[in-house]
Protein backbone atom coordinates (compact mmCIF):
# COMPACT_ATOMS: atom_id res chain seq x y z
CA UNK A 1 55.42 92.71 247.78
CA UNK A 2 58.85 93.92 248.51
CA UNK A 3 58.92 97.99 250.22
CA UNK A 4 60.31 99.70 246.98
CA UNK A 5 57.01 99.11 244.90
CA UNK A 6 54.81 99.80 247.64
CA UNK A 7 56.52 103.10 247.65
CA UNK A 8 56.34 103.56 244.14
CA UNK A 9 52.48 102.92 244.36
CA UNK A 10 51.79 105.69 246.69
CA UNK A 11 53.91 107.93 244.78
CA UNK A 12 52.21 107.75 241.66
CA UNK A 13 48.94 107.88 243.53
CA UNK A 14 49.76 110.77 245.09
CA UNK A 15 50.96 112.72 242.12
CA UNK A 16 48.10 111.33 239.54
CA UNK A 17 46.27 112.69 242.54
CA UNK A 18 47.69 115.95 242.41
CA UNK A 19 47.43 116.53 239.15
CA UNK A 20 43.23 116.06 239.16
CA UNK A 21 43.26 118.63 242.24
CA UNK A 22 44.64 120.80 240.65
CA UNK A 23 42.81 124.37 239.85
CA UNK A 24 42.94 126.03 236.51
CA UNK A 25 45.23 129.20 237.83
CA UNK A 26 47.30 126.70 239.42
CA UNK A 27 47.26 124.88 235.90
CA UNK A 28 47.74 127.80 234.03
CA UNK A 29 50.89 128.36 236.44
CA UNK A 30 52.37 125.58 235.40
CA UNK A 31 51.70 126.12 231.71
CA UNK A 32 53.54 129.34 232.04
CA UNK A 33 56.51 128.03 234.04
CA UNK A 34 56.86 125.44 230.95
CA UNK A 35 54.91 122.53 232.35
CA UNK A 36 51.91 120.68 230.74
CA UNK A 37 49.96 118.75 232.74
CA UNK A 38 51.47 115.53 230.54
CA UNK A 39 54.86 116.89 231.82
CA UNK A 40 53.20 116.82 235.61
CA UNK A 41 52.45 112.92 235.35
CA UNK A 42 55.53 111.94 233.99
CA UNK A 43 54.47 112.00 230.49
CA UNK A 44 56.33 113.72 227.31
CA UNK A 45 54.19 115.45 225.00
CA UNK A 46 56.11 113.65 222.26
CA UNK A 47 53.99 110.54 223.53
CA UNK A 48 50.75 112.34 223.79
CA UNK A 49 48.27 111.66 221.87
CA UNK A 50 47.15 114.85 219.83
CA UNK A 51 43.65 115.11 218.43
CA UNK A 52 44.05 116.12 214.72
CA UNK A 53 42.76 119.39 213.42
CA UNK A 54 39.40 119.55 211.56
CA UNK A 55 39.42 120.31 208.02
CA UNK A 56 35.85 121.08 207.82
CA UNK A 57 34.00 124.22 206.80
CA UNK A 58 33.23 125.49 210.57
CA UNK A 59 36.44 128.04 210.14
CA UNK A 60 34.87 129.53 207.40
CA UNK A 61 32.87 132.23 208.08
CA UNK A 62 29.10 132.24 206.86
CA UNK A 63 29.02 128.68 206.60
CA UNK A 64 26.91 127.01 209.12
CA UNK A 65 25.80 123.68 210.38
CA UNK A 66 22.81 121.51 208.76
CA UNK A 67 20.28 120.86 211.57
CA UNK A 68 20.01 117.28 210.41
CA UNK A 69 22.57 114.64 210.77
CA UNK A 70 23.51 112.77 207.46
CA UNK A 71 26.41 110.54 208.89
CA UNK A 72 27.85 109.39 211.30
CA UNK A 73 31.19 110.62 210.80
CA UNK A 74 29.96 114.09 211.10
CA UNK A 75 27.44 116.82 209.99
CA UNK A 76 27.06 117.98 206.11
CA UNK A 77 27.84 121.48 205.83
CA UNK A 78 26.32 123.34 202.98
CA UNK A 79 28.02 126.81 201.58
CA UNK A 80 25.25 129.69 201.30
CA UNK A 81 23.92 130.86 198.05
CA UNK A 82 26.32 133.22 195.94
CA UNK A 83 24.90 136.30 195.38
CA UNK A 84 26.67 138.66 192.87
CA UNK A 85 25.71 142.91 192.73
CA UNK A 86 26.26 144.17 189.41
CA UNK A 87 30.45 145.57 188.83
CA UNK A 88 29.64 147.66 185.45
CA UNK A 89 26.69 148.93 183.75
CA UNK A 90 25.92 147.45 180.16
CA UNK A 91 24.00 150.62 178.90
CA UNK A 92 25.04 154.39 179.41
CA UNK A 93 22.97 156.90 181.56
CA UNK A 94 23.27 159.73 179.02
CA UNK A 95 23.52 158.08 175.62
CA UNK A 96 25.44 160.20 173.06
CA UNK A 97 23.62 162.69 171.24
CA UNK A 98 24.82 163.79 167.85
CA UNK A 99 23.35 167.23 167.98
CA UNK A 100 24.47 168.57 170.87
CA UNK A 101 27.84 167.25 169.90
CA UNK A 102 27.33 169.27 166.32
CA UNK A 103 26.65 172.52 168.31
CA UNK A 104 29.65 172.36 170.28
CA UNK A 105 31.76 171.69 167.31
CA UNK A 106 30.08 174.65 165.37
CA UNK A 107 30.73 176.72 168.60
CA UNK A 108 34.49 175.97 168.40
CA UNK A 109 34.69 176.29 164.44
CA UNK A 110 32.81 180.14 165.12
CA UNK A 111 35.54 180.92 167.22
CA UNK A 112 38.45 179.57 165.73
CA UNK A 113 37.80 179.10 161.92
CA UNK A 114 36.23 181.96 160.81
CA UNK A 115 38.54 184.34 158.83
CA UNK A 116 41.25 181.92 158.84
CA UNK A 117 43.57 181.57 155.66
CA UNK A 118 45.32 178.80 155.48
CA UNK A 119 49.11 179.29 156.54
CA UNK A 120 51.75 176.38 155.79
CA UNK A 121 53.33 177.86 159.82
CA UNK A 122 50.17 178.56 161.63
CA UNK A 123 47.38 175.85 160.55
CA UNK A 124 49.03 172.86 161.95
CA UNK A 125 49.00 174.23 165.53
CA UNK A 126 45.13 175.90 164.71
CA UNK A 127 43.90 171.87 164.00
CA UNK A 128 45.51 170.70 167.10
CA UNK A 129 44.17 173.72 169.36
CA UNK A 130 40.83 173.20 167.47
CA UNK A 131 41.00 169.90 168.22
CA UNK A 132 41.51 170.46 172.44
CA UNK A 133 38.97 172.89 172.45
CA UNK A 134 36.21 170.63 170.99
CA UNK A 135 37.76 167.32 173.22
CA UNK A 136 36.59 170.08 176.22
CA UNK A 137 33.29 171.33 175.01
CA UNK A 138 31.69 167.50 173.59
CA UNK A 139 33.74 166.38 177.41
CA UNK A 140 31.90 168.97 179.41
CA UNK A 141 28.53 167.34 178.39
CA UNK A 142 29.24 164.76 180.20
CA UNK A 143 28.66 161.27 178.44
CA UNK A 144 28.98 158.74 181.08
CA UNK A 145 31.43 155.92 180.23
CA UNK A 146 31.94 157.23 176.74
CA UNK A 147 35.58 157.57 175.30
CA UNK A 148 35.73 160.47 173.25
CA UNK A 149 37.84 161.25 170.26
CA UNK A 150 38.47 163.99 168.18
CA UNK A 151 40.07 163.93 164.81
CA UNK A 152 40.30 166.75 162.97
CA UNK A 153 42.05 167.31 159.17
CA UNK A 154 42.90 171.01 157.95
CA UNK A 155 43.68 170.62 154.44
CA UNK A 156 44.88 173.04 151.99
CA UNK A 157 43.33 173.49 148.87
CA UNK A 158 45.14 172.78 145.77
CA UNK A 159 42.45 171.13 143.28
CA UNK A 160 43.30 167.56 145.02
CA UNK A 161 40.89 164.88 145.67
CA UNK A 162 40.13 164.41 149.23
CA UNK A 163 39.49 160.91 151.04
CA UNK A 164 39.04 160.45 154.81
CA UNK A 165 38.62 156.65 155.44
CA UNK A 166 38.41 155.23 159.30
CA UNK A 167 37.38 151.87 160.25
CA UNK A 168 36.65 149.82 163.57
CA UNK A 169 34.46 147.49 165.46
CA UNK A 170 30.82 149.89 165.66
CA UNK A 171 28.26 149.19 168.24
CA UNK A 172 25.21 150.95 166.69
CA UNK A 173 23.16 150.91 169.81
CA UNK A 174 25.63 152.83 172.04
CA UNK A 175 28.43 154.61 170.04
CA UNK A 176 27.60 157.78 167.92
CA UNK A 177 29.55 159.89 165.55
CA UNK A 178 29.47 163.95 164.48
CA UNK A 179 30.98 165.24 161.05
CA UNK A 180 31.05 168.52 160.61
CA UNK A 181 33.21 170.07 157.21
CA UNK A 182 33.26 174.07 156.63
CA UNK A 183 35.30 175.65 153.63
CA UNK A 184 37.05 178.76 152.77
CA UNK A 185 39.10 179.54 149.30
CA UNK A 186 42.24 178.53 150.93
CA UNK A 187 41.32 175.53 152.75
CA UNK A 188 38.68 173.34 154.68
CA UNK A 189 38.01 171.82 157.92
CA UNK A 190 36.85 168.46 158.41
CA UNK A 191 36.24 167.81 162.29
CA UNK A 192 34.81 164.50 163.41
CA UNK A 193 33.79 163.44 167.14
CA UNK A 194 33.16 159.71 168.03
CA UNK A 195 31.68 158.46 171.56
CA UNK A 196 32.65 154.81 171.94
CA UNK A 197 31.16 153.34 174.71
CA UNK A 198 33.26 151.43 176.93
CA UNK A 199 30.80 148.84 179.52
């Protein structure tokens, strides 16, 4: 053996040595100052080998572990069971009741519609305010979940037939409906609340 590889020997001893003693501050050290310990022992990381990242469950949180082993490869993870709380209610808490709904429609029609005579300027504006004032009374009850609408129809007399026709999709269980129709010699009222129930 010729002096150069002798020399070469001890030199690579001495720094594969050096690298094992070192201590984890001084290791950290060298991380910081931009050395691995690959670097350290002549190595690139380029020519490192890398263990690959796991694309198992364990990141997931709530997800644990079997205690038996199934393979070899590695253990069976198992999600937990799914539980689901309730996001809406399918039935109301106060259903609608049609004769409270009446009274607070006769209420408003006491106030508003007696002694009226019909006026071609002034009854449009009456049905609308008659209208507001009986969205805010059958409101006030408070009929959970229920979508309330008002229609009412001031209509002049004038020996004309009459028809009021309104159609939808009805749930009989759950929605409800008030009619109430007053007349005077000039005109009548028709004013008509329905609670649809919206789950």
């Amino acid at each position: 053996m010729d002096t150069a590889s002798v020399t070469e020997q001890k030199k690579s001893k001495t720094t594969a040595f050096s690298v094992k003693e070192q201590t984890p501050s001084s290791a950290k050290a060298n991380i910081v100052a931009g050395k691995s310990s690959a670097a350290v022992q002549g190595k690139s990381l380029s020519r490192m080998k890398v263990r690959r990242q796991s694309y198992g469950f364990s990141g997931v949180a709530g997800i644990r572990p079997t205690e038996r082993r199934t393979s070899q490869v590695g253990l069976e993870y198992k999600r937990p069971p799914l539980i689901f709380l309730n996001t809406y209610q399918l039935d109301p808490r106060v259903k609608f009741h049609v004769t409270e709904v009446e009274k607070a429609i006769n209420a408003v029609l006491d106030a508003y519609w007696e002694g009226h005579k019909y006026n071609i300027a002034e009854s449009p504006g009456l049905a609308i305010v008659i209208a507001g004032e009986v969205m805010r009374n059958v409101k006030s009850l408070s009929f959970n979940r229920y979508r309330i609408i008002a229609v009412v129809s001031l209509v002049q007399k004038r020996a004309q037939s009459y028809s009021n026709a309104v159609a939808f999709l009805w749930d009989h269980e759950r929605d409800g409906m008030a009619n109430i129709h007053r007349e005077i010699t000039t005109a009548f009222i028709q004013v008509t609340v329905f609670g649809i129930y919206l789950d």
